[in-house]
Protein backbone atom coordinates (compact mmCIF):
# COMPACT_ATOMS: atom_id res chain seq x y z
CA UNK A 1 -93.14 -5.47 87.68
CA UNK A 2 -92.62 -8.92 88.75
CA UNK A 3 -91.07 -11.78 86.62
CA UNK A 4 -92.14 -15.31 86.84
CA UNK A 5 -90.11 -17.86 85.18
CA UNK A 6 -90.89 -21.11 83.19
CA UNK A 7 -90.01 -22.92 86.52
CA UNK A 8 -93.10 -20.97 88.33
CA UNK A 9 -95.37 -21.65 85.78
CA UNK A 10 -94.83 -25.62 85.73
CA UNK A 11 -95.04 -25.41 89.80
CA UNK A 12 -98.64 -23.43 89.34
CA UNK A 13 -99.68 -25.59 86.37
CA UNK A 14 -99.25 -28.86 87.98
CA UNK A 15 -101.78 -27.66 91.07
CA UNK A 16 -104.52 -30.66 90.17
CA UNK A 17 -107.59 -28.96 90.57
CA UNK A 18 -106.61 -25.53 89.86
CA UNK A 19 -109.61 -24.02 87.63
CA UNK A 20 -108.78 -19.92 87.66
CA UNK A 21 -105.43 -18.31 86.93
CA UNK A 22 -104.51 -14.70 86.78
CA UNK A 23 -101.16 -13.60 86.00
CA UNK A 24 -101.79 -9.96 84.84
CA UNK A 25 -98.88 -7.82 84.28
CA UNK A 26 -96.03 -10.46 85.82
CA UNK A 27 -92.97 -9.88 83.45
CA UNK A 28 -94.53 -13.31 81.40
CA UNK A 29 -92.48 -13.88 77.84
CA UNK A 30 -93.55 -17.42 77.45
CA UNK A 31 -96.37 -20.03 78.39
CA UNK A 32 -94.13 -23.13 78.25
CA UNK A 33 -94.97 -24.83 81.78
CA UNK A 34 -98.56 -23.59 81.68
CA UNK A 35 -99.60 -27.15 79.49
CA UNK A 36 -100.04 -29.16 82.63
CA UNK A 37 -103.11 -27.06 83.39
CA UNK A 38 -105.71 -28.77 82.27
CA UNK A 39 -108.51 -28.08 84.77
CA UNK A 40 -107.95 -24.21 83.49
CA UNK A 41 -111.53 -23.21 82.69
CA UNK A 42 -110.34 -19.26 83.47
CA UNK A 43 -107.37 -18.03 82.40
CA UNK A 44 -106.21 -13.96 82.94
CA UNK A 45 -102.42 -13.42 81.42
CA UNK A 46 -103.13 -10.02 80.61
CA UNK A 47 -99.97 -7.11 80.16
CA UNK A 48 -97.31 -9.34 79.76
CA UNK A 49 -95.07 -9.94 76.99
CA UNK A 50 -96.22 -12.93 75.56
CA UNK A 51 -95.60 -13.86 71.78
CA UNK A 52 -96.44 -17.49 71.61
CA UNK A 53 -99.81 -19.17 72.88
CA UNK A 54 -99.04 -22.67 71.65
CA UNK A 55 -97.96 -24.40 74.66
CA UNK A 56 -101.67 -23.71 76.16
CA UNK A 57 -103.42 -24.49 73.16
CA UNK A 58 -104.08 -28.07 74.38
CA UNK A 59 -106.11 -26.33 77.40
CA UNK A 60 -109.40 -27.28 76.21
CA UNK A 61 -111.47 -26.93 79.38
CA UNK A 62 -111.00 -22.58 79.14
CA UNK A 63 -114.11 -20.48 78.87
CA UNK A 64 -112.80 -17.61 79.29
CA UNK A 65 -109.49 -15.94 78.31
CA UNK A 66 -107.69 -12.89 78.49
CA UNK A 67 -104.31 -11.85 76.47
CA UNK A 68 -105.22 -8.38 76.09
CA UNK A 69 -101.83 -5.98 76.30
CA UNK A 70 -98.81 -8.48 74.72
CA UNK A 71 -97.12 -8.91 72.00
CA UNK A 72 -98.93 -11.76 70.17
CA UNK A 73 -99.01 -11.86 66.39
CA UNK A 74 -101.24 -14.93 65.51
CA UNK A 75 -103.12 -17.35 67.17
CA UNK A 76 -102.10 -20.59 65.58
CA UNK A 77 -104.19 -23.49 67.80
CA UNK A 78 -106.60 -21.78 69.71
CA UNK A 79 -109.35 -23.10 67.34
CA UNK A 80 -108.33 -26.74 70.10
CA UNK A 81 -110.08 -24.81 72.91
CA UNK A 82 -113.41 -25.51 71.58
CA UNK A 83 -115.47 -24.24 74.95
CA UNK A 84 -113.58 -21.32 74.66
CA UNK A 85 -116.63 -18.26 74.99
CA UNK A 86 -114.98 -14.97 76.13
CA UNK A 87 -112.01 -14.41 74.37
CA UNK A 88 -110.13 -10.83 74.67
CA UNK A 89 -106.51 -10.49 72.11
CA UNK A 90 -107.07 -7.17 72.46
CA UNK A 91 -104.34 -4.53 72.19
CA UNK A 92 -101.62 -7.10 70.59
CA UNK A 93 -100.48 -7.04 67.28
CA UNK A 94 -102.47 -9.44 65.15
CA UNK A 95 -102.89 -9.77 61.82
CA UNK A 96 -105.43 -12.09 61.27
CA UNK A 97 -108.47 -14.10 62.76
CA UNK A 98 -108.43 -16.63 60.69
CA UNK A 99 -107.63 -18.87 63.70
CA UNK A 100 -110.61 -18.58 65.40
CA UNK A 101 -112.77 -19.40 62.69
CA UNK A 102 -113.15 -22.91 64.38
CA UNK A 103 -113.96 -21.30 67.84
CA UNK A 104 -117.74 -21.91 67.56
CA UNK A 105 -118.32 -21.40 71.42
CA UNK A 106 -117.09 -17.77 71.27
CA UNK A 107 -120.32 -15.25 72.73
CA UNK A 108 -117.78 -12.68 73.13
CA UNK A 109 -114.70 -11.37 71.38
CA UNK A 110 -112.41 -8.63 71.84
CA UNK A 111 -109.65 -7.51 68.99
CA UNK A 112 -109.46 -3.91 69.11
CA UNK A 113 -106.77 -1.71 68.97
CA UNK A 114 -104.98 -4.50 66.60
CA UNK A 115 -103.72 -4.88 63.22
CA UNK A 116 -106.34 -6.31 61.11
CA UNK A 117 -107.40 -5.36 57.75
CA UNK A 118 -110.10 -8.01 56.87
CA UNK A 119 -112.60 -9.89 59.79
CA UNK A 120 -114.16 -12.33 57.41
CA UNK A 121 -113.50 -15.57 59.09
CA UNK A 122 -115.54 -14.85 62.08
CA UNK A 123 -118.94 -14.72 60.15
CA UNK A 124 -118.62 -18.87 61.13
CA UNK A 125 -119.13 -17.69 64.33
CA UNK A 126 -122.78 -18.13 64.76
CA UNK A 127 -123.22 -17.78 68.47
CA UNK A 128 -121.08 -14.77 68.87
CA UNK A 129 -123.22 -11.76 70.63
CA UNK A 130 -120.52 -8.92 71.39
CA UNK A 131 -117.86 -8.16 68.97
CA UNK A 132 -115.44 -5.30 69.34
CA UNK A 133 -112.88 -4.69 66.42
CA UNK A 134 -112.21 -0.62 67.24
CA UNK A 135 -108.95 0.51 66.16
CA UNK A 136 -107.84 -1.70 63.43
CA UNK A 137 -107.49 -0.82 59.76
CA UNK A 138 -110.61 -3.12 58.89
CA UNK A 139 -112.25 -1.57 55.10
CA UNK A 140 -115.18 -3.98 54.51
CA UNK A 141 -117.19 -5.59 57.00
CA UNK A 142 -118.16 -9.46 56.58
CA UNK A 143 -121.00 -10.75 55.56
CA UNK A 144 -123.21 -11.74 58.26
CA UNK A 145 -126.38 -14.33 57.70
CA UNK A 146 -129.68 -14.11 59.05
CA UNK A 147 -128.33 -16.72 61.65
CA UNK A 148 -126.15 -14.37 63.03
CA UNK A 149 -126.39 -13.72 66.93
CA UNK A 150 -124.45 -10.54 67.18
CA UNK A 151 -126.15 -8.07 69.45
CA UNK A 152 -123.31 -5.37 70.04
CA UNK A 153 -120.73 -3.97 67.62
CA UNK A 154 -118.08 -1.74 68.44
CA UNK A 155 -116.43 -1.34 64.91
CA UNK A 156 -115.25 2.39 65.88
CA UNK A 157 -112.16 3.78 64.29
CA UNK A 158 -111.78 1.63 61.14
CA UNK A 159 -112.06 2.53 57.57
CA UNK A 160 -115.20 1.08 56.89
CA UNK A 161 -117.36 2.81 54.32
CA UNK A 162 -120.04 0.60 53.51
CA UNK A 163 -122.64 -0.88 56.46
CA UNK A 164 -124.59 -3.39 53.05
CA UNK A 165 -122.66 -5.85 54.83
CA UNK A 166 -124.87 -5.59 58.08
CA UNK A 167 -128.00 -6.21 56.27
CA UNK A 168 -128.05 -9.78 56.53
C-alpha cells in the first residue's frame, strides 16, 4: 500500500486546473494540503484511513465524491459543498447524517454498512433519487413528502419494522 504524505497532497492540490482526483487505497490519514484544490469537481479518496474531512470542506466546486472504506465518524462541513450530487461515506463509521441535511444537490447517496440508528435529516433532500442505507441499525424510516424524488431504496439489513413511513 502506498503512503502519500501532507507534502504530496499540497504539491497535487496546487495543480491550477486540476478537476479529477483519485487517491484510492494510498495509506491517506489526513486531507490537510488537499484545500488548495479548488477546481476539484471529482474527488475519489476511497480505502484510506481518513478521519477528518474538514480541510476539503471549502471545495465547493465537487459533484461527486467518494470516502467509502475509512475511518470517518461525522461529516461536520460538507453541507459547504453545495453542488455536491453523488456522495458515497459508505463503509465508515458514522453516526449521523445530520450534516448533510443542507446538501440539497445530492441525486445519489451511499451510507451503508455504517452506524446509524435514525436517517431523518435527509427527508430535506428533495432531489435525492438513489439512497442506499443497508447495514446500519436504522428502526424507523423518515418521513418522506409527496415531493420526494427517491426512485431506488436499498434499506436491506436494518431493523425496520414499519414501511407507513414510505407512504408519503
Amino acid at each position: 500500500e502506498t503512503k502519500l504524505s501532507q507534502a504530496d497532497l499540497t504539491i497535487i492540490a496546487n495543480l491550477p486546473r486540476l478537476k479529477s482526483l483519485t487517491l484510492q487505497k494510498c495509506g491517506l490519514t489526513t486531507l490537510n494540503g488537499l484545500e488548495n484544490a479548488v477546481m476539484l469537481t471529482y474527488l475519489d479518496l476511497s480505502g484510506n484511513a481518513i478521519v477528518d474531512i474538514s480541510p476539503i470542506t471549502g471545495l465547493t466546486q465537487i459533484k461527486e465524491l467518494y470516502l467509502n472504506e475509512n475511518s470517518l465518524q461525522l461529516l461536520t462541513g460538507i453541507s459547504n459543498m453545495s453542488r455536491l450530487s453523488i456522495l458515497n461515506v459508505s463503509n465508515n463509521v458514522i453516526t449521523t447524517v445530520a450534516d448533510l441535511a443542507g446538501c440539497t444537490s445530492l441525486t445519489e447517496l451511499n451510507i451503508s454498512n455504517n452506524k446509524l440508528t435514525n436517517i431523518n435529516e435527509i427527508t430535506t433532500l428533495h432531489g435525492l433519487a438513489k439512497l442506499n442505507f443497508a447495514n446500519n441499525s436504522v428502526t424507523t424510516l423518515p418521513n418522506w413528502d409527496k415531493t420526494c424524488g427517491l426512485i431506488t431504496i436499498d434499506g436491506s439489513y436494518n431493523n425496520i419494522t414499519n414501511l407507513e413511513p414510505l407512504s408519503g
